[in-house]
PDB file of N, CA and C in Angstrom:
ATOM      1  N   UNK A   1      -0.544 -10.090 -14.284  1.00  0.00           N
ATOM      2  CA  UNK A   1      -0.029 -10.844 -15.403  1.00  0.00           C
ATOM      3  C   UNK A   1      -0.643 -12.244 -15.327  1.00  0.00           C
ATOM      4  N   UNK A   2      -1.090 -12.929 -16.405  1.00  0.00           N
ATOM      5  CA  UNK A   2      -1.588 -13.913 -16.478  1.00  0.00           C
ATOM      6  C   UNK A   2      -0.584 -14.905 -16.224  1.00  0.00           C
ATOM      7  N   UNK A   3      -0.646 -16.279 -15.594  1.00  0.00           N
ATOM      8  CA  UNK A   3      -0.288 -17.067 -15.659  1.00  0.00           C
ATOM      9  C   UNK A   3       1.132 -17.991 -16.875  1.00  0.00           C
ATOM     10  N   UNK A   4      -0.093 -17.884 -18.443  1.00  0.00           N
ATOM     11  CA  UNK A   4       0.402 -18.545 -19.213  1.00  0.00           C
ATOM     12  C   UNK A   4       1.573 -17.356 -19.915  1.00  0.00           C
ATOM     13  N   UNK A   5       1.770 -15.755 -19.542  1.00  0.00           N
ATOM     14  CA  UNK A   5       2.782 -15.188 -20.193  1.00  0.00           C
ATOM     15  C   UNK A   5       3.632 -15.553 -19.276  1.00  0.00           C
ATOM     16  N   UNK A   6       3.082 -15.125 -18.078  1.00  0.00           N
ATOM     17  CA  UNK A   6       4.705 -15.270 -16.880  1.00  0.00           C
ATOM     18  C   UNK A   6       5.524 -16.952 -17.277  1.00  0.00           C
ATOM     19  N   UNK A   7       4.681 -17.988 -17.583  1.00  0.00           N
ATOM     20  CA  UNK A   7       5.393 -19.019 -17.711  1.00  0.00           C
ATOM     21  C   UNK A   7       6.341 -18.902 -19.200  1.00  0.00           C
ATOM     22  N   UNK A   8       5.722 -18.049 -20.238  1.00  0.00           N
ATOM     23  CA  UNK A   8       6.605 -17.783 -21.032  1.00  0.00           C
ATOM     24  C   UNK A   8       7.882 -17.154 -20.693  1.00  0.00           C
ATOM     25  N   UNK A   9       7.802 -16.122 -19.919  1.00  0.00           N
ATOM     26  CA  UNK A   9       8.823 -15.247 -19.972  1.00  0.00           C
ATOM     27  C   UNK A   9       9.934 -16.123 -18.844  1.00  0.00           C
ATOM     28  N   UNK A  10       9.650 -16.502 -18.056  1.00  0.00           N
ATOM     29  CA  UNK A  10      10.518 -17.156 -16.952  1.00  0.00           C
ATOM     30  C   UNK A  10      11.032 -18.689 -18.125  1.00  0.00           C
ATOM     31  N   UNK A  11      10.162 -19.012 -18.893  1.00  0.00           N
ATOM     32  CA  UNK A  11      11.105 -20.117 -20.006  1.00  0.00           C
ATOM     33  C   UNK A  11      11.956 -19.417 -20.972  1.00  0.00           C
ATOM     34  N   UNK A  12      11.909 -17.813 -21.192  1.00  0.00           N
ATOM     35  CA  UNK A  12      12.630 -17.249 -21.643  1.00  0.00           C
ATOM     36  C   UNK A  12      14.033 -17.005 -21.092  1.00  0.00           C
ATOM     37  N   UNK A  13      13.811 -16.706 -19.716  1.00  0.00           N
ATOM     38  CA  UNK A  13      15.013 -16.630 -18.843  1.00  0.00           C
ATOM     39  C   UNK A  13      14.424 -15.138 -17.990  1.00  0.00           C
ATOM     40  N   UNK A  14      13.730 -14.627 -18.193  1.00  0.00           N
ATOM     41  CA  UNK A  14      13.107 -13.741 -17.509  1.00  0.00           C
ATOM     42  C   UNK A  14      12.914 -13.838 -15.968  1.00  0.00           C
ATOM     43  N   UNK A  15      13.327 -13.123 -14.890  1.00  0.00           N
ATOM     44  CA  UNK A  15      12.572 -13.000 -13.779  1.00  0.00           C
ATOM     45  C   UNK A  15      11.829 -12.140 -13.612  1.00  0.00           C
ATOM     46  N   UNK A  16      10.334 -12.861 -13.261  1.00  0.00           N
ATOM     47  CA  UNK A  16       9.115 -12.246 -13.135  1.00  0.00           C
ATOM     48  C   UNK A  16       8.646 -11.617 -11.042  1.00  0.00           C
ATOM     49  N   UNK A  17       8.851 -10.335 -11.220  1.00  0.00           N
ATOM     50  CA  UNK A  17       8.412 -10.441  -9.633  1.00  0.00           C
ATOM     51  C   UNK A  17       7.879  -8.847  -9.784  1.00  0.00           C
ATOM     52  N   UNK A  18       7.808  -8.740  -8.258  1.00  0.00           N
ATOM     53  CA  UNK A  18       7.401  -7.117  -7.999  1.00  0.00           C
ATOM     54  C   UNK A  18       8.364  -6.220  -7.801  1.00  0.00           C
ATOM     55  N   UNK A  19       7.896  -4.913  -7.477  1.00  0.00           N
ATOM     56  CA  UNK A  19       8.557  -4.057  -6.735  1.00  0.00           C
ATOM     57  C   UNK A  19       9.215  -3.956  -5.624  1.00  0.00           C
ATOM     58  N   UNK A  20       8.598  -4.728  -4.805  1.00  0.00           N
ATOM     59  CA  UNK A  20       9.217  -5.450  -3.346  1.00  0.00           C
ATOM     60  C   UNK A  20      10.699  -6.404  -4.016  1.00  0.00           C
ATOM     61  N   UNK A  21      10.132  -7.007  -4.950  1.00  0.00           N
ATOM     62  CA  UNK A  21      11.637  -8.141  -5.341  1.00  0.00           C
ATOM     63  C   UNK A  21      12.556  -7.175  -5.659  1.00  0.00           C
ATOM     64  N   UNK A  22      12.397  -6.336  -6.638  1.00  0.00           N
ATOM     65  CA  UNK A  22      13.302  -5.673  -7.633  1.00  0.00           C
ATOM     66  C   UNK A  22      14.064  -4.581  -6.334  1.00  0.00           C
ATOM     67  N   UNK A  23      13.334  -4.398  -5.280  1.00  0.00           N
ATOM     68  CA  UNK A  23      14.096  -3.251  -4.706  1.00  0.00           C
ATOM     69  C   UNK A  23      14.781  -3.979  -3.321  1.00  0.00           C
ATOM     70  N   UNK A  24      14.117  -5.273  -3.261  1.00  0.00           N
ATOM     71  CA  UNK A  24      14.822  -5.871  -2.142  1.00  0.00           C
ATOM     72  C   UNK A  24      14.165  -5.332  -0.489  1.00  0.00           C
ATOM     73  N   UNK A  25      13.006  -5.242  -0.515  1.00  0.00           N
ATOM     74  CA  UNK A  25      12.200  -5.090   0.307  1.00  0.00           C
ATOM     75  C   UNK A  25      12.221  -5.878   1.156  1.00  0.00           C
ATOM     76  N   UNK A  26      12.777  -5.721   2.701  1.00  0.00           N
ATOM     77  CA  UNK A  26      11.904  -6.629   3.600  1.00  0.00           C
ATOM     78  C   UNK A  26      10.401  -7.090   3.579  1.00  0.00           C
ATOM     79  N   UNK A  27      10.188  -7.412   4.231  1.00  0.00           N
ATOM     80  CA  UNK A  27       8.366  -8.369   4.290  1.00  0.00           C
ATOM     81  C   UNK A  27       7.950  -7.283   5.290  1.00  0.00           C
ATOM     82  N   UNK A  28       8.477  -6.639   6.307  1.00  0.00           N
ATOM     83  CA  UNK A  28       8.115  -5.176   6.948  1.00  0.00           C
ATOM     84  C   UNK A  28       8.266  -3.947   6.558  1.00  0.00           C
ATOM     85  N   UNK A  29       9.170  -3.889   5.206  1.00  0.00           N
ATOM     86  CA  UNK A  29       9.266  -2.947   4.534  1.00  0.00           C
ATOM     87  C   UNK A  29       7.962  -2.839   3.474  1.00  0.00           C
ATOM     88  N   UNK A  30       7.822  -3.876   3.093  1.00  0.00           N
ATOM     89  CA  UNK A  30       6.840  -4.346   2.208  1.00  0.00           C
ATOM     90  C   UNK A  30       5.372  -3.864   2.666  1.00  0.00           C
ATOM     91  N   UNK A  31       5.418  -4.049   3.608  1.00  0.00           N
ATOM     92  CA  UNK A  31       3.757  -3.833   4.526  1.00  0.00           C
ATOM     93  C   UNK A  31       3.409  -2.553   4.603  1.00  0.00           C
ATOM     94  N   UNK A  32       4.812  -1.626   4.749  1.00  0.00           N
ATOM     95  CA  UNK A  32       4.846  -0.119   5.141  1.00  0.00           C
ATOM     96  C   UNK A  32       4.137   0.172   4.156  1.00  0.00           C
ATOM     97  N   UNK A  33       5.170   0.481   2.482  1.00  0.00           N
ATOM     98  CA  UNK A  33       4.468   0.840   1.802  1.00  0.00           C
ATOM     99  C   UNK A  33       3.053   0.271   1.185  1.00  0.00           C
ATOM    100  N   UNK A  34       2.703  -1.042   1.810  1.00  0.00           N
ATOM    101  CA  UNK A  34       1.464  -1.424   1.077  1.00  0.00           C
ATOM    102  C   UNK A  34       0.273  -0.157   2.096  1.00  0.00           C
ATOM    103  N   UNK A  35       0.776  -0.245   3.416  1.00  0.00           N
ATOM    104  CA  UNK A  35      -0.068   0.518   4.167  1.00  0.00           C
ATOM    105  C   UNK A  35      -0.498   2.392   3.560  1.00  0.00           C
ATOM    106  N   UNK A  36       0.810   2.565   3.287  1.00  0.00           N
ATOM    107  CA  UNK A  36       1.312   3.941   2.931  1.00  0.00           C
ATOM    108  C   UNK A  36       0.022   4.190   1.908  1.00  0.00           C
ATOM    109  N   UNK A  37       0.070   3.226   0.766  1.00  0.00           N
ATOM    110  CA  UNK A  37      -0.455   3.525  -0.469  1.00  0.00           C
ATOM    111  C   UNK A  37      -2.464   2.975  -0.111  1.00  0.00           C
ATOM    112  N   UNK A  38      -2.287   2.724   0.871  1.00  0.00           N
ATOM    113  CA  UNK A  38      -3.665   2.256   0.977  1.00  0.00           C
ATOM    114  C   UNK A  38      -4.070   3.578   1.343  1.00  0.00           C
ATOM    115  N   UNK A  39      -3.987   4.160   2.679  1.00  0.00           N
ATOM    116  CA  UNK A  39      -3.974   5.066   3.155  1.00  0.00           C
ATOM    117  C   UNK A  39      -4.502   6.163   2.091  1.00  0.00           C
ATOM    118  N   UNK A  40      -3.400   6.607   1.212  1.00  0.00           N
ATOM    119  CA  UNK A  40      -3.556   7.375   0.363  1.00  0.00           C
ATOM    120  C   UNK A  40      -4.510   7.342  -0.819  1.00  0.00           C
ATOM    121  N   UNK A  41      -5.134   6.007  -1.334  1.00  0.00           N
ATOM    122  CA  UNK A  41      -5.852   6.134  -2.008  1.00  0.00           C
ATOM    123  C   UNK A  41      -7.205   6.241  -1.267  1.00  0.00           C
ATOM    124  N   UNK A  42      -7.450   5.898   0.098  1.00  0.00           N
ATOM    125  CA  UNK A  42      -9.137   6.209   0.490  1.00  0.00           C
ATOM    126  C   UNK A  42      -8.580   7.686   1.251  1.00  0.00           C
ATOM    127  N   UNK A  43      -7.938   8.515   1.294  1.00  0.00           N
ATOM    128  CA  UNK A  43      -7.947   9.845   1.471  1.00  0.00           C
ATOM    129  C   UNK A  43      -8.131  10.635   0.020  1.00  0.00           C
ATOM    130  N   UNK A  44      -7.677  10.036  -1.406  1.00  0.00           N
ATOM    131  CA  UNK A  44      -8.183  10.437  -2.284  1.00  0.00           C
ATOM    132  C   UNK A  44      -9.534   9.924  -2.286  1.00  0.00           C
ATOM    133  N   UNK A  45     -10.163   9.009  -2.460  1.00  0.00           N
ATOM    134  CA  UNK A  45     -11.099   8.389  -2.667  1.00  0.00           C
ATOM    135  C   UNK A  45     -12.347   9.467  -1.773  1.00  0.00           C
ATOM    136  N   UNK A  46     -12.414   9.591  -0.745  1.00  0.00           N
ATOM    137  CA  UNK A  46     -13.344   9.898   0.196  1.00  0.00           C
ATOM    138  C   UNK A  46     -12.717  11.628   0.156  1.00  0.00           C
ATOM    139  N   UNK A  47     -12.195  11.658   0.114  1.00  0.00           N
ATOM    140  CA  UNK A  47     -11.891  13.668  -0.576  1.00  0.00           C
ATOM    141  C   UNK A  47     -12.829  13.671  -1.597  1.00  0.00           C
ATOM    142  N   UNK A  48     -12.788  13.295  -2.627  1.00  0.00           N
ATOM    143  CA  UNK A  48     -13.571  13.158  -4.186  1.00  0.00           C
ATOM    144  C   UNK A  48     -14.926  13.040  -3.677  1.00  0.00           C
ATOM    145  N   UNK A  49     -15.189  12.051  -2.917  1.00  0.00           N
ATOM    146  CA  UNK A  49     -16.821  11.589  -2.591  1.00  0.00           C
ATOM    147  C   UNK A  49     -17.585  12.795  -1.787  1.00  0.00           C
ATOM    148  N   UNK A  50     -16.821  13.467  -1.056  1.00  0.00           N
ATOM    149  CA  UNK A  50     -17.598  14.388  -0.243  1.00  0.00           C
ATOM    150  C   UNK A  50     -17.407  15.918  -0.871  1.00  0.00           C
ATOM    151  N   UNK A  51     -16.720  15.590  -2.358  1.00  0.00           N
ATOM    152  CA  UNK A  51     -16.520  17.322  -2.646  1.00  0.00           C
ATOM    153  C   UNK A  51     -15.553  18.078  -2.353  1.00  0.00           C
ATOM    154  N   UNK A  52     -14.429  17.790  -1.562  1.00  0.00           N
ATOM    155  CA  UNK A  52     -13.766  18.387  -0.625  1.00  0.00           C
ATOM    156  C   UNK A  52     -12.434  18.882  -1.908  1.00  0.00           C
ATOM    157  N   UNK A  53     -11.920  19.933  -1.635  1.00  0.00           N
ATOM    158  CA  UNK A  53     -10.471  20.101  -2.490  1.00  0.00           C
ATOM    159  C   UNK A  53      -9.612  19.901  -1.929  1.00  0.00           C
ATOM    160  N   UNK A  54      -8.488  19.461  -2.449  1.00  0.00           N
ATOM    161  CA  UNK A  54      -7.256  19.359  -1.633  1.00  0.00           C
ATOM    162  C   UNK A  54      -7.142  20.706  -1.039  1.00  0.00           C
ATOM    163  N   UNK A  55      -7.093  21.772  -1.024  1.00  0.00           N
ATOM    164  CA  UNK A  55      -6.968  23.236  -0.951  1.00  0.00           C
ATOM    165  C   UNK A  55      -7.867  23.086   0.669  1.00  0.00           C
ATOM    166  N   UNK A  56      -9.402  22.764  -0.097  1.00  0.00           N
ATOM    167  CA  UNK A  56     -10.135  23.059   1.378  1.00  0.00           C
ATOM    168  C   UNK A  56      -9.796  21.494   2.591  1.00  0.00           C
ATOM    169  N   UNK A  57      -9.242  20.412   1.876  1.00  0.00           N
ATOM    170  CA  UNK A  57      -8.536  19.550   2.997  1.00  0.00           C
ATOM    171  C   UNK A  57      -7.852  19.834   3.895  1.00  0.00           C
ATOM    172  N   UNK A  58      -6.432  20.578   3.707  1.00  0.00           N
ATOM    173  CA  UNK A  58      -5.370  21.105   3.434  1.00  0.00           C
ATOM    174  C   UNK A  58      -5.598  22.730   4.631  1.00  0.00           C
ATOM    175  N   UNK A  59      -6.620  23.328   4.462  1.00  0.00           N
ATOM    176  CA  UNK A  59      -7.033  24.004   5.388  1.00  0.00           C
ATOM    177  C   UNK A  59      -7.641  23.477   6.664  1.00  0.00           C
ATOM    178  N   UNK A  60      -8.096  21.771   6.703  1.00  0.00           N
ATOM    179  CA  UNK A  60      -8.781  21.613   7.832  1.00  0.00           C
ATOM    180  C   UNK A  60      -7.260  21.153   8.740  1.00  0.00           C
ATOM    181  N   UNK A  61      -6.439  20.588   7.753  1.00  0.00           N
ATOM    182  CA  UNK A  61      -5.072  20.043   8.531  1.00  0.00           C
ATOM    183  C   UNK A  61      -4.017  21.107   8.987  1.00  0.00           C
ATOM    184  N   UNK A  62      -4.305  21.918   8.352  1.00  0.00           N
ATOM    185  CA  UNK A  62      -3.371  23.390   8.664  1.00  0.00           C
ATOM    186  C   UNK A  62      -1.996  23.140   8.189  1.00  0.00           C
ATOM    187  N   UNK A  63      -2.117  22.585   6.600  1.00  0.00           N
ATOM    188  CA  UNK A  63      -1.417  22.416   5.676  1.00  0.00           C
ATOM    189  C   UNK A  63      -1.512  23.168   4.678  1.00  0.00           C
ATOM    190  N   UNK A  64      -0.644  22.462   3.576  1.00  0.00           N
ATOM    191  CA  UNK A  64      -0.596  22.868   2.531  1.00  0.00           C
ATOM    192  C   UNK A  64      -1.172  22.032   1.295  1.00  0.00           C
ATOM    193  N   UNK A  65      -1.974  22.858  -0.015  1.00  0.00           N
ATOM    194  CA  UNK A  65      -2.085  22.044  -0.919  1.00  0.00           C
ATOM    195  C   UNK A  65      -1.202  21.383  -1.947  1.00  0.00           C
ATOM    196  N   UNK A  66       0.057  21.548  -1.554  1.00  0.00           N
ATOM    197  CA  UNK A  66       0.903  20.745  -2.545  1.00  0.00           C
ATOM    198  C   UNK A  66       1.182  19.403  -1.545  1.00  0.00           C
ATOM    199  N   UNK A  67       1.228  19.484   0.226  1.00  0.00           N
ATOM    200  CA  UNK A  67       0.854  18.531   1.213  1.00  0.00           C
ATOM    201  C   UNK A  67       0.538  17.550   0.927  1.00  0.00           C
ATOM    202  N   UNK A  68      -1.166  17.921   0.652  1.00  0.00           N
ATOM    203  CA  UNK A  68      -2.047  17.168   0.435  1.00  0.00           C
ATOM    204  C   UNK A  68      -1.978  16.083  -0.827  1.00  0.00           C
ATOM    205  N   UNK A  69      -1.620  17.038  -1.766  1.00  0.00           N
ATOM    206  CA  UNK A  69      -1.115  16.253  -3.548  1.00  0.00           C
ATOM    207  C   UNK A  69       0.256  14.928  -2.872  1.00  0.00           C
ATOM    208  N   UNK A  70       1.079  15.241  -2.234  1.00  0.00           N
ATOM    209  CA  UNK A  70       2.227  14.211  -1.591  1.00  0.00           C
ATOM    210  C   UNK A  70       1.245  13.226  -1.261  1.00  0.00           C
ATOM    211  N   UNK A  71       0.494  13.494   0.123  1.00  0.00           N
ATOM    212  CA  UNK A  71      -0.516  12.244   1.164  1.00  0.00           C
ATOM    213  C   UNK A  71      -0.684  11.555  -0.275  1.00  0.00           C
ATOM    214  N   UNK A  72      -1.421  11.890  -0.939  1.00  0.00           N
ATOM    215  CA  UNK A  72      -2.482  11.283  -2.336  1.00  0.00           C
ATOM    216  C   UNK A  72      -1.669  10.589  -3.132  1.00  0.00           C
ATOM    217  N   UNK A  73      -0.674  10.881  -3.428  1.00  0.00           N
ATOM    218  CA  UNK A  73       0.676  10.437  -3.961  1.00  0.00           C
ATOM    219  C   UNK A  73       0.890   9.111  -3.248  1.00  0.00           C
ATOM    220  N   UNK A  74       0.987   9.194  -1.993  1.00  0.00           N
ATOM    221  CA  UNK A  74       1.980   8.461  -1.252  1.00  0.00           C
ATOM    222  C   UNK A  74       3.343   8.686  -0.985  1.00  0.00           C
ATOM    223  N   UNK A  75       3.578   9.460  -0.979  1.00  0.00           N
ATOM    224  CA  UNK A  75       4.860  10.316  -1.184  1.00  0.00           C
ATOM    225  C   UNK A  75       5.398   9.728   0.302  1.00  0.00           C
ATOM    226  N   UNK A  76       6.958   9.176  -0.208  1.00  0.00           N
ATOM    227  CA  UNK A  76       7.830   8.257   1.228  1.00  0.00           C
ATOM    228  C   UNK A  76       7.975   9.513   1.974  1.00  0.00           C
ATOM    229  N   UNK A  77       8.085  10.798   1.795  1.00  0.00           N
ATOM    230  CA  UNK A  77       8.700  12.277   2.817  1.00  0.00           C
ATOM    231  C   UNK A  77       7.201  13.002   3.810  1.00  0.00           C
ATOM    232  N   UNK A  78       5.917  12.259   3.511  1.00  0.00           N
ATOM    233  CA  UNK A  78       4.637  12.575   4.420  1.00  0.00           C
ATOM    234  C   UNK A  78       5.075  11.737   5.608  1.00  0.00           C
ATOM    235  N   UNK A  79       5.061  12.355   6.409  1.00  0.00           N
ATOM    236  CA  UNK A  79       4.476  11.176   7.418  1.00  0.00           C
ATOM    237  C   UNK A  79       3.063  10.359   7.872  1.00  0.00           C
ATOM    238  N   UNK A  80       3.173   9.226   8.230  1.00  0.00           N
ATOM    239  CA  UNK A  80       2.205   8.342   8.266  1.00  0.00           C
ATOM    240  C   UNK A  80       1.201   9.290   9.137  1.00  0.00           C
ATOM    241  N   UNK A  81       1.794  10.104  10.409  1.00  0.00           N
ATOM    242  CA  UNK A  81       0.796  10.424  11.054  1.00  0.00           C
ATOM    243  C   UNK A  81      -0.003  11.913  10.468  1.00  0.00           C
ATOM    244  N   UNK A  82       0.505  12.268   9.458  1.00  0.00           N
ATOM    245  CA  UNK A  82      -0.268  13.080   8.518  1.00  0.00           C
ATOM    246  C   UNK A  82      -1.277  13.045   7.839  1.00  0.00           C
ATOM    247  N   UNK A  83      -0.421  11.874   7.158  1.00  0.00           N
ATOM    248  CA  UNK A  83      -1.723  10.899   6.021  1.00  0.00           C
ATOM    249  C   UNK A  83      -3.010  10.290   6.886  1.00  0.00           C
ATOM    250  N   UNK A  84      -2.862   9.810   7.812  1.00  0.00           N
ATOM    251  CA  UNK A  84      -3.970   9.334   8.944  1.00  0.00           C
ATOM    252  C   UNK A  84      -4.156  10.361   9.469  1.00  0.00           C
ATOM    253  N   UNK A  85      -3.811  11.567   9.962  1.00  0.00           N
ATOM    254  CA  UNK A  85      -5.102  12.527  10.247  1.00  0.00           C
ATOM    255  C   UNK A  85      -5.527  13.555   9.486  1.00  0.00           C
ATOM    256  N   UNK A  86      -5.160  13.164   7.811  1.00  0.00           N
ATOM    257  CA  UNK A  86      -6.120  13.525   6.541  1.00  0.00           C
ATOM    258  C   UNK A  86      -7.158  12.463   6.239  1.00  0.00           C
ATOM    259  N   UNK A  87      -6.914  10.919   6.477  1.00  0.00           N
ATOM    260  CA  UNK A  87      -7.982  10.040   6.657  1.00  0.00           C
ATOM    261  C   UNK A  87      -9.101  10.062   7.101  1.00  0.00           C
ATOM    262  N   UNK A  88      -8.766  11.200   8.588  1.00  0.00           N
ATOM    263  CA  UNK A  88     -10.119  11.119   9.482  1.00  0.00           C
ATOM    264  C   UNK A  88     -10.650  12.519   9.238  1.00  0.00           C
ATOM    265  N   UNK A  89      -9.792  13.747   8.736  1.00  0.00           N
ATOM    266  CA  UNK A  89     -10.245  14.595   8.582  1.00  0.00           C
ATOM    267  C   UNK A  89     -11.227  14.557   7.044  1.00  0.00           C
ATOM    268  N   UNK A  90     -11.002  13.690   6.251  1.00  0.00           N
ATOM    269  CA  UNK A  90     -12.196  13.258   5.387  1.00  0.00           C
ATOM    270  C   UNK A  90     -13.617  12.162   5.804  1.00  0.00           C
ATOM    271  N   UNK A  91     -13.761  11.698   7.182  1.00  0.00           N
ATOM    272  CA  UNK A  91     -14.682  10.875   7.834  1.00  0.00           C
ATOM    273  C   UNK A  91     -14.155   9.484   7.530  1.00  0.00           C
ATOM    274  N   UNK A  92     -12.856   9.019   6.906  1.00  0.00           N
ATOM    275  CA  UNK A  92     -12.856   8.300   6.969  1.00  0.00           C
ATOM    276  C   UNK A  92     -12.093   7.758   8.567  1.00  0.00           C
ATOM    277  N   UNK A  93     -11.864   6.191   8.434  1.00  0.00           N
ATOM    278  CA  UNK A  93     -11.496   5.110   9.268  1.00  0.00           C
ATOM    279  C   UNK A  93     -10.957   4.332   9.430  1.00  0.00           C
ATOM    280  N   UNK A  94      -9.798   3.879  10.335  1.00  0.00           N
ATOM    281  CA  UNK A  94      -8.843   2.337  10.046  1.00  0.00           C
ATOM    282  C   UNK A  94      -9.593   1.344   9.884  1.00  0.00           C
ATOM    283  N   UNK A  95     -10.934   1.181   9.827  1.00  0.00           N
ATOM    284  CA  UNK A  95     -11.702   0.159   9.336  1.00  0.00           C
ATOM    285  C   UNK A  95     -11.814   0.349   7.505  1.00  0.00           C
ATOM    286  N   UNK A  96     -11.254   1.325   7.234  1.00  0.00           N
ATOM    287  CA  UNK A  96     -11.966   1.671   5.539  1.00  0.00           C
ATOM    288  C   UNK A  96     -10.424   1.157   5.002  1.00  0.00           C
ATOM    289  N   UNK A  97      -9.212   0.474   5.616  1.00  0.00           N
ATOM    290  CA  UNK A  97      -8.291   0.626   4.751  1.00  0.00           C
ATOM    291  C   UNK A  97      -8.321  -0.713   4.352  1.00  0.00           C
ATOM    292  N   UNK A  98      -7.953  -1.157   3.285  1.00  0.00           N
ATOM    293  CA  UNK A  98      -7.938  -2.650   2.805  1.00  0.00           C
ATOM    294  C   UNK A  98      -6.604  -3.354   3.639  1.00  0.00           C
ATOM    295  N   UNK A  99      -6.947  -4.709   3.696  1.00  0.00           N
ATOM    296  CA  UNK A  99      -6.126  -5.036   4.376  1.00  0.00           C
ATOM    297  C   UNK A  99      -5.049  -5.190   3.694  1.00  0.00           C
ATOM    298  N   UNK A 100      -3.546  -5.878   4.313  1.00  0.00           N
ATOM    299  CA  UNK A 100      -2.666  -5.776   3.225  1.00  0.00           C
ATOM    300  C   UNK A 100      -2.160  -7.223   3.669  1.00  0.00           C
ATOM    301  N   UNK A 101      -2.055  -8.059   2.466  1.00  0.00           N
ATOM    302  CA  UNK A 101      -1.366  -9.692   2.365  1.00  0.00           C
ATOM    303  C   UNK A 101      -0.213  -9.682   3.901  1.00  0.00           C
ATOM    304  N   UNK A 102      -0.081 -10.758   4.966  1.00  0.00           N
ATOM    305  CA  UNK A 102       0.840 -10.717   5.823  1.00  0.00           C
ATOM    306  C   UNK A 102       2.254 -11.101   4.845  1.00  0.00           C
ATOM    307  N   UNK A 103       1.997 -11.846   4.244  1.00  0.00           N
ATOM    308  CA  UNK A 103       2.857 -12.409   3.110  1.00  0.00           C
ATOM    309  C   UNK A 103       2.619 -12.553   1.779  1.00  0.00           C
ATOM    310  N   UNK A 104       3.878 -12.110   1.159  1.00  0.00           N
ATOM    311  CA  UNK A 104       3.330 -12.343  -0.480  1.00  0.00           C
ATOM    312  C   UNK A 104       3.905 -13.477  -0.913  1.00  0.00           C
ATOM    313  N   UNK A 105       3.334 -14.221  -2.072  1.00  0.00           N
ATOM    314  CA  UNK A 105       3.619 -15.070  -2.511  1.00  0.00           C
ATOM    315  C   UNK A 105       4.877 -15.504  -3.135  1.00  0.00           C
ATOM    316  N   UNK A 106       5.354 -16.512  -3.191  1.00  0.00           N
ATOM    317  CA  UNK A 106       6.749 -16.990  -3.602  1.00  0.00           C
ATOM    318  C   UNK A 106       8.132 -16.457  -2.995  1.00  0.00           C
ATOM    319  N   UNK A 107       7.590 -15.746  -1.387  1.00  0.00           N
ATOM    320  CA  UNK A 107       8.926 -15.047  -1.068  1.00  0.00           C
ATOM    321  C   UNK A 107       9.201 -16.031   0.269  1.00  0.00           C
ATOM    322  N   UNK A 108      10.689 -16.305   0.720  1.00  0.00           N
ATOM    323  CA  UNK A 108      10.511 -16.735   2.262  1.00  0.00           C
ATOM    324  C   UNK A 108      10.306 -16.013   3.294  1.00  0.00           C
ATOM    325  N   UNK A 109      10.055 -16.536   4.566  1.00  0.00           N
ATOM    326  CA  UNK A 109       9.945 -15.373   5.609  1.00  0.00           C
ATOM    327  C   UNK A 109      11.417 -15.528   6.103  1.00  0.00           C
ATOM    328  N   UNK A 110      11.697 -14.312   6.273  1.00  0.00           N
ATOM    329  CA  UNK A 110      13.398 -14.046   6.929  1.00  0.00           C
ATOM    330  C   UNK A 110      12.944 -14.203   8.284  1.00  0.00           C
ATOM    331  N   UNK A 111      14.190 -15.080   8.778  1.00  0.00           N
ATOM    332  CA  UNK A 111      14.225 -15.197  10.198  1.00  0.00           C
ATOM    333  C   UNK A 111      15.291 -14.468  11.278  1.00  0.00           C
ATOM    334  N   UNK A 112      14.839 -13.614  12.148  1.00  0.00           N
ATOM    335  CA  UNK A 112      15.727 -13.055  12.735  1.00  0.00           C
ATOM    336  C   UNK A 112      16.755 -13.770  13.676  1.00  0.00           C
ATOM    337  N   UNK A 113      17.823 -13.382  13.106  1.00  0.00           N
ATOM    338  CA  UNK A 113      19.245 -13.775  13.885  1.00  0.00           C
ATOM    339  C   UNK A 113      19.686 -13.285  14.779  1.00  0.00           C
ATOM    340  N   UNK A 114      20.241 -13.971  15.959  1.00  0.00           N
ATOM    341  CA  UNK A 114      20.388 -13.672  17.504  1.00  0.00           C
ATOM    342  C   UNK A 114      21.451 -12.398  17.090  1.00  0.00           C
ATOM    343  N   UNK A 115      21.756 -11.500  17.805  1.00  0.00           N
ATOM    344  CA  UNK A 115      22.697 -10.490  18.065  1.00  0.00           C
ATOM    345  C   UNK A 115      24.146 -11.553  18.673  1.00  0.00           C
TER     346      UNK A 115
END
């Protein structure tokens, strides 16, 4: 969103934020799924590039192809260590994932409170 609407809408009375705001995301919750969804798009990404079907993916993981459609998804019920060894079973690498912001903008960092 550009700049000059968000300043409209917040003079409207609007609050302008993300998905993280609206659902009340920790800043470690936040990271998960940024990781989650990274993950999943260079396992789509690099599936597509080498030809591969979810079907014949899905056979190298000794899964399933509706599995595979979840990983690609991002689907919260995969586990991470699934989705990362469909990553490598496409050649990809934890070097190929984009990094993800330590912090996003306009939020504070929560500080943990003694027990």
């Amino acid at each position: 969103m550009n700049a000059e609407k968000r300043k409209v809408l917040e003079a409207a009375g609007w609050r302008v934020g993300d998905a993280a705001d609206f659902l009340g995301l920790s800043e470690e919750e936040h990271r998960l799924v940024e990781l989650r969804l990274a993950v999943s798009r260079k396992v789509r990404e690099l599936r597509e590039k080498h030809g591969v079907t979810q079907q014949g993916l899905a056979g190298k993981l000794k899964s399933s192809q509706s599995r595979i459609a979840k990983i690609e998804a991002g689907a919260a019920d995969v586990s991470l260590d699934l989705s990362i060894r469909a990553l490598f079973a496409v050649g990809g690498k934890l070097a190929d994932l984009e990094p993800t912001p330590t912090k996003r903008p306009g939020r504070k960092k929560r500080q943990l409170q003694p027990r």
